[in-house]
N, C-alpha and C. Protein backbone atom coordinates (compact mmCIF):
# COMPACT_ATOMS: atom_id res chain seq x y z
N UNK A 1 13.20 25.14 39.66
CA UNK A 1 13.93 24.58 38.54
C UNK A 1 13.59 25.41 37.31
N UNK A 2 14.22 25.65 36.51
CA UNK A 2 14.60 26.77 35.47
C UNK A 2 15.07 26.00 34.15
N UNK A 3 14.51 25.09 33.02
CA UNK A 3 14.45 24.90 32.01
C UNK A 3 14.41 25.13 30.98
N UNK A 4 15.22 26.08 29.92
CA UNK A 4 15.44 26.25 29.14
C UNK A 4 14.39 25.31 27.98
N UNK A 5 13.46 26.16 26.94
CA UNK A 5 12.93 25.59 26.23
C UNK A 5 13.69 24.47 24.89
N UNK A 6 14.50 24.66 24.84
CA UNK A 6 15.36 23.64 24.48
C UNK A 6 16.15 22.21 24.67
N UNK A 7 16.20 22.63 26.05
CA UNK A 7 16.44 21.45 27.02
C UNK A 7 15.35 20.59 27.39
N UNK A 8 14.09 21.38 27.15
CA UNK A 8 12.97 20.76 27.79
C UNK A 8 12.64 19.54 26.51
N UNK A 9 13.07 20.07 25.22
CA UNK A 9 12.63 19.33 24.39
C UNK A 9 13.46 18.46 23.92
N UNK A 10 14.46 18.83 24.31
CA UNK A 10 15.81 17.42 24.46
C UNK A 10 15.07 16.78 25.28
N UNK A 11 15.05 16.59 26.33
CA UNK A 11 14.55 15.77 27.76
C UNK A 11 13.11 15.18 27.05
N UNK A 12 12.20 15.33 26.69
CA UNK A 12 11.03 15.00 26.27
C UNK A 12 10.82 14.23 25.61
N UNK A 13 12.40 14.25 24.15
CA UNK A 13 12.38 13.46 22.86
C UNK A 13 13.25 12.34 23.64
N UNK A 14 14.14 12.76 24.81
CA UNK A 14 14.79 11.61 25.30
C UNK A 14 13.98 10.54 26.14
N UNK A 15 12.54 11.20 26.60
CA UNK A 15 11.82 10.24 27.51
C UNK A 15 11.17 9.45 26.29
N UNK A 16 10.57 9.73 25.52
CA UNK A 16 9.92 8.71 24.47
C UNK A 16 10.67 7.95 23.88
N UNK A 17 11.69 8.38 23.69
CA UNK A 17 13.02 7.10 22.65
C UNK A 17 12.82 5.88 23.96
N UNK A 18 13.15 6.46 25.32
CA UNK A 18 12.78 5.57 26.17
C UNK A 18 11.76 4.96 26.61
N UNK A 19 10.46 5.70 25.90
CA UNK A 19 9.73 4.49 26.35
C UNK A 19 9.21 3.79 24.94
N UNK A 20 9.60 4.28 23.84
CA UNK A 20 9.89 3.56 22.24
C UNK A 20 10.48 2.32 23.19
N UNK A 21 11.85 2.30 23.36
CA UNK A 21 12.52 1.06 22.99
C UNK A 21 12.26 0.20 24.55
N UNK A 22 11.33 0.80 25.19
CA UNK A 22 11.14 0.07 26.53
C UNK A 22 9.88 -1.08 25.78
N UNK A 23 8.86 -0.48 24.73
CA UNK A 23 7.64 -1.09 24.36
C UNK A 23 8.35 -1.51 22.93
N UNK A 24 9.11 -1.63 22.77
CA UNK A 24 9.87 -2.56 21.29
C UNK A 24 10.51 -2.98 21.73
N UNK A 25 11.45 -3.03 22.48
CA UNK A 25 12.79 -4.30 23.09
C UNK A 25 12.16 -5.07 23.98
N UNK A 26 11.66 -4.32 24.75
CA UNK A 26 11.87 -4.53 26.88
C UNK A 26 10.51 -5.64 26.69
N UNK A 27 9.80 -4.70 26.30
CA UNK A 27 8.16 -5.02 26.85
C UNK A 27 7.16 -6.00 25.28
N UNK A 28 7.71 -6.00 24.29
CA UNK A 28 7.14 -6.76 23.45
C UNK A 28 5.85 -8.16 23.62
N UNK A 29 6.15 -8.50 24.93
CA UNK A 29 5.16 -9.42 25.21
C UNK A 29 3.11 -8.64 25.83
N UNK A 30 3.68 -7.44 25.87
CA UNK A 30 2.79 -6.92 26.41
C UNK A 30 1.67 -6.46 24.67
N UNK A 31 0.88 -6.64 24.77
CA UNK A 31 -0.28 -6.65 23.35
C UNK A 31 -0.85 -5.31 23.76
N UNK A 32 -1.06 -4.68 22.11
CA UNK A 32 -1.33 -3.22 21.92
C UNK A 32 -2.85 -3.63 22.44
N UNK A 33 -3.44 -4.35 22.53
CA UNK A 33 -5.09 -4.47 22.89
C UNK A 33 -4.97 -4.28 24.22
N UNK A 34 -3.86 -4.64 25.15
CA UNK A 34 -3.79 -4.67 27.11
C UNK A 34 -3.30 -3.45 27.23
N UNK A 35 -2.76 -2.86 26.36
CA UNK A 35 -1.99 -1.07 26.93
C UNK A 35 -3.24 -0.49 26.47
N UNK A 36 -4.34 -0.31 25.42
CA UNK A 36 -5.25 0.26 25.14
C UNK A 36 -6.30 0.15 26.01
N UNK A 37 -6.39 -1.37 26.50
CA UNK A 37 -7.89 -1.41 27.69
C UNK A 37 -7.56 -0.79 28.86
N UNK A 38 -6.35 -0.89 29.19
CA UNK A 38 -5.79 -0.33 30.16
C UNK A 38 -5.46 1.02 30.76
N UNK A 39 -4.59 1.33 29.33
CA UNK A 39 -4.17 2.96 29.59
C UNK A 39 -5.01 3.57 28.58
N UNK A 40 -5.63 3.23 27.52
CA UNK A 40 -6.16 4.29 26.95
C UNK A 40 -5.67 4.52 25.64
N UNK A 41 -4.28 3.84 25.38
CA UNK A 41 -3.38 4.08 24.08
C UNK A 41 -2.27 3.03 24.28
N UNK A 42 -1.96 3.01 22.99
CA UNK A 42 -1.06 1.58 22.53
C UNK A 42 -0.02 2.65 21.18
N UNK A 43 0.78 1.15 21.15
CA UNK A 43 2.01 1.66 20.04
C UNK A 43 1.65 2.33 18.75
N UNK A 44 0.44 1.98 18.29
CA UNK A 44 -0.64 2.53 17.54
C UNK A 44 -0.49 3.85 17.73
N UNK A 45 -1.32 4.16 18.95
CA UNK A 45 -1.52 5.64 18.94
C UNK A 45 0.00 6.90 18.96
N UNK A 46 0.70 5.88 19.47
CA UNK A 46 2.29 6.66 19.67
C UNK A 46 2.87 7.24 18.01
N UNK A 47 2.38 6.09 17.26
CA UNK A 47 2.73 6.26 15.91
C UNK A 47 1.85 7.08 15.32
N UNK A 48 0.51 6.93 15.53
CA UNK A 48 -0.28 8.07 14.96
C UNK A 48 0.08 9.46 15.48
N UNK A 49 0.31 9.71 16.84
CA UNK A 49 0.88 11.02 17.55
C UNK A 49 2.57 11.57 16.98
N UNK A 50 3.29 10.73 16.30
CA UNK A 50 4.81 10.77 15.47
C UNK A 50 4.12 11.31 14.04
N UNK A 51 3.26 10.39 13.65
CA UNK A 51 2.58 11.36 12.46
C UNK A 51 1.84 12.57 11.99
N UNK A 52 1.31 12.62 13.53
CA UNK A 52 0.34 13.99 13.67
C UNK A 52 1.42 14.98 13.53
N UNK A 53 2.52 15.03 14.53
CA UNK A 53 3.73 15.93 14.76
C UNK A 53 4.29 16.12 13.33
N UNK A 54 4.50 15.25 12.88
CA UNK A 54 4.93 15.47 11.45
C UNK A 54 4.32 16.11 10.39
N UNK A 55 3.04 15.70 10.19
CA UNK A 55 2.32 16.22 9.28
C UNK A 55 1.70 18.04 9.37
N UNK A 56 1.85 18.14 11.41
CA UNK A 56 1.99 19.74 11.19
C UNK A 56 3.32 20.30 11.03
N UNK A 57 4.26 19.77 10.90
CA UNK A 57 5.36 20.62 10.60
C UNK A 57 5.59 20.51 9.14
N UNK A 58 4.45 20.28 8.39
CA UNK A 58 4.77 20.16 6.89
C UNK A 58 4.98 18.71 6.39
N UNK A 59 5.82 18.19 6.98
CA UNK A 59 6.29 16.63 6.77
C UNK A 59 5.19 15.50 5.66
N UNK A 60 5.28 15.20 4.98
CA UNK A 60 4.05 14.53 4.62
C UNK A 60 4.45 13.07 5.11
N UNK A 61 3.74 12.20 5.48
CA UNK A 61 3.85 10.85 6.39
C UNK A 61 2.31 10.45 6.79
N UNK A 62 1.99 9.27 5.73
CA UNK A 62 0.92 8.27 6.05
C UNK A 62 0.87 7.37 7.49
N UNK A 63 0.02 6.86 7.76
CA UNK A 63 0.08 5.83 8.91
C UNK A 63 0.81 4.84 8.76
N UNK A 64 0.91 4.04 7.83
CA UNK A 64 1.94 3.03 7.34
C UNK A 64 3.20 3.63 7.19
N UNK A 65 3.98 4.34 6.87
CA UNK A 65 5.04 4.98 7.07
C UNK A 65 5.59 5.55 8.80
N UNK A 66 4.47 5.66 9.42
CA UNK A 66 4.62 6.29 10.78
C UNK A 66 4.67 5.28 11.69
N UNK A 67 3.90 4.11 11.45
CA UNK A 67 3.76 2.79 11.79
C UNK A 67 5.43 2.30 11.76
N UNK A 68 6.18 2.13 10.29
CA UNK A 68 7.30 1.54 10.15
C UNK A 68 8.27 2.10 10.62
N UNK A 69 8.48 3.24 10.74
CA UNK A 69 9.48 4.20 11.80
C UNK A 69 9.24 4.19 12.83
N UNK A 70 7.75 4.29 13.97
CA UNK A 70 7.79 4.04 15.31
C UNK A 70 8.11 2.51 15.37
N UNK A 71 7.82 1.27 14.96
CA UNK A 71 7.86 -0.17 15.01
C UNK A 71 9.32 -0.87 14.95
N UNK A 72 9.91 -0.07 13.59
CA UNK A 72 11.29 -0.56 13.18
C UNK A 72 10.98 -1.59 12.39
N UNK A 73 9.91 -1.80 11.62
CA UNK A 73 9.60 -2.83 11.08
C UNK A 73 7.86 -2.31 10.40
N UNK A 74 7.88 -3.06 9.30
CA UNK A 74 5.98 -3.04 9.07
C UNK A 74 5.06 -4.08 10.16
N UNK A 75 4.01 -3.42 9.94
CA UNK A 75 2.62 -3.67 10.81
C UNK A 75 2.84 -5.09 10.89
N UNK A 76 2.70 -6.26 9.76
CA UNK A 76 2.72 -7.69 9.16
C UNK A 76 3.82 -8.44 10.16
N UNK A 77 5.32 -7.90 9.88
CA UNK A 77 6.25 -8.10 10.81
C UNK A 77 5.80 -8.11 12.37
N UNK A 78 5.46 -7.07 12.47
CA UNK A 78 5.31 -6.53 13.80
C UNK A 78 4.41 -8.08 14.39
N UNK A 79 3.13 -8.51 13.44
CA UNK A 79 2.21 -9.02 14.13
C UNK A 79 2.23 -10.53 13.58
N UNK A 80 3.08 -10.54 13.20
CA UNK A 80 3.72 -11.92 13.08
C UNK A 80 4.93 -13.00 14.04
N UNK A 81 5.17 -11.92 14.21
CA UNK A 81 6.85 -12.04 15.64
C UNK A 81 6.21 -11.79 16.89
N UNK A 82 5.09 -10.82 17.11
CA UNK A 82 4.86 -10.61 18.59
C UNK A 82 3.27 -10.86 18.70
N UNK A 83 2.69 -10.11 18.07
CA UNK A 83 1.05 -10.58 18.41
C UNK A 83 0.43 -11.69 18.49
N UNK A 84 -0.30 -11.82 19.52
CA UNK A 84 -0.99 -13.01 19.62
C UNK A 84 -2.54 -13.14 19.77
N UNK A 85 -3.24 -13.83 20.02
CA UNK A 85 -4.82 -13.85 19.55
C UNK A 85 -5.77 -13.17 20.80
N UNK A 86 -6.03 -12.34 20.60
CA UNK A 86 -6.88 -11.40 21.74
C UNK A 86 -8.36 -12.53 22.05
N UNK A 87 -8.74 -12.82 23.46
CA UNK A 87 -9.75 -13.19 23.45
C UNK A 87 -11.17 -12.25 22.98
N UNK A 88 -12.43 -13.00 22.56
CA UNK A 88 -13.60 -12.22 23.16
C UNK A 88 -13.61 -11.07 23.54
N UNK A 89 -13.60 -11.83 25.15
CA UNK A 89 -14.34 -10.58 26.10
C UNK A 89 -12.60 -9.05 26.06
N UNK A 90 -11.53 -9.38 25.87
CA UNK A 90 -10.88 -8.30 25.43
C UNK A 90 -11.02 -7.29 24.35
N UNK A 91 -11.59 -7.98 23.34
CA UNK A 91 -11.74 -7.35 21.80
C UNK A 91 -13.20 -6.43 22.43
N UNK A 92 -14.02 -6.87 22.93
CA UNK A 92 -15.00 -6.22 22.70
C UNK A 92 -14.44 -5.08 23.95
N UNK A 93 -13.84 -5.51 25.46
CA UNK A 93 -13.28 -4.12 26.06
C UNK A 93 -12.38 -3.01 25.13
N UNK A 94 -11.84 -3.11 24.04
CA UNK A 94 -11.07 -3.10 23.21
C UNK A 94 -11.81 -1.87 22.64
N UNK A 95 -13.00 -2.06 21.87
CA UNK A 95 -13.80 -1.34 20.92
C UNK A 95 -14.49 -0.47 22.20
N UNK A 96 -14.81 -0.93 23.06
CA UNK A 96 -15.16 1.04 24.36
C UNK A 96 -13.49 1.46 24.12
N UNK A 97 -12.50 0.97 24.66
CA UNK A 97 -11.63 2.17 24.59
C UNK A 97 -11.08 3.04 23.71
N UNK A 98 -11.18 2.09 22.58
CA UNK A 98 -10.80 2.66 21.72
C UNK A 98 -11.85 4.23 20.83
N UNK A 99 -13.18 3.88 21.32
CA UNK A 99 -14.00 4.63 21.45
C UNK A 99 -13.70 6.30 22.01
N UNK A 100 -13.67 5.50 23.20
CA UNK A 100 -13.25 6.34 24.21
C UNK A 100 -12.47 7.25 23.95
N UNK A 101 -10.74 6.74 23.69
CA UNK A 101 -9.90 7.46 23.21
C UNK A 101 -9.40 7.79 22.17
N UNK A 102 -9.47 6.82 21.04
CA UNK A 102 -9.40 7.54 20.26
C UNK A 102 -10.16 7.81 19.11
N UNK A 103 -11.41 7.72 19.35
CA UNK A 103 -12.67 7.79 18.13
C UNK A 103 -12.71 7.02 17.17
N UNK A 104 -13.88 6.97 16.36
CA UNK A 104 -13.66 6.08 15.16
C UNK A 104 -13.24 6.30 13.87
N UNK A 105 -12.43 7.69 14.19
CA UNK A 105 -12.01 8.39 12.74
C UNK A 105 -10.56 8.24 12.21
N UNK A 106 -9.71 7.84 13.91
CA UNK A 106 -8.82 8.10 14.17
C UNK A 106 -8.04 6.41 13.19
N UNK A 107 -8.62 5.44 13.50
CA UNK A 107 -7.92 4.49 13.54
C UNK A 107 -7.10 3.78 12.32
């Protein structure tokens, strides 16, 4: 198979829109604390990785700004309509992964 670097990055920006609106429409019941203990990264980090991209191509874009464009909405919204109360023993699995993956500088 023979991919054109252009196509590749069509196809790439087309898999994340899809899994954007799979984890904002589809999947909303699922809590950024169970995709983080789990996989390692949450909607969080998707938005911080939209901002990273941005900010090396010059772009200037805070976390709260990167937040409201990956979300479609602010953080407040976001965790008012869908979030719900993480137990305990999650929060504290929560703080290793987040460790883990994405440091304590990052957040």
């Amino acid at each position: 198979m023979n991919i054109d670097k252009q196509t590749q990055i069509e196809i790439e920006a087309a898999a994340f829109r899809t899994l954007r609106a799979h984890l904002m429409e589809k999947r909303t019941d699922v809590q950024n604390i169970d995709m983080m203990n789990l996989a390692g990264f949450c909607r969080n980090c998707l938005s911080r990785w939209y901002q990273e991209a941005a900010n090396e191509r010059g772009i200037e874009m805070d976390k709260t700004q990167a937040r409201e464009i990956y979300y479609g909405m602010t953080m407040d919204e976001w965790k008012a309509t869908y979030q719900t109360d993480a137990s305990a023993e999650k929060q504290a699995e929560f703080k290793v992964a987040f460790a883990e993956n994405v440091g304590e500088d990052k957040g």
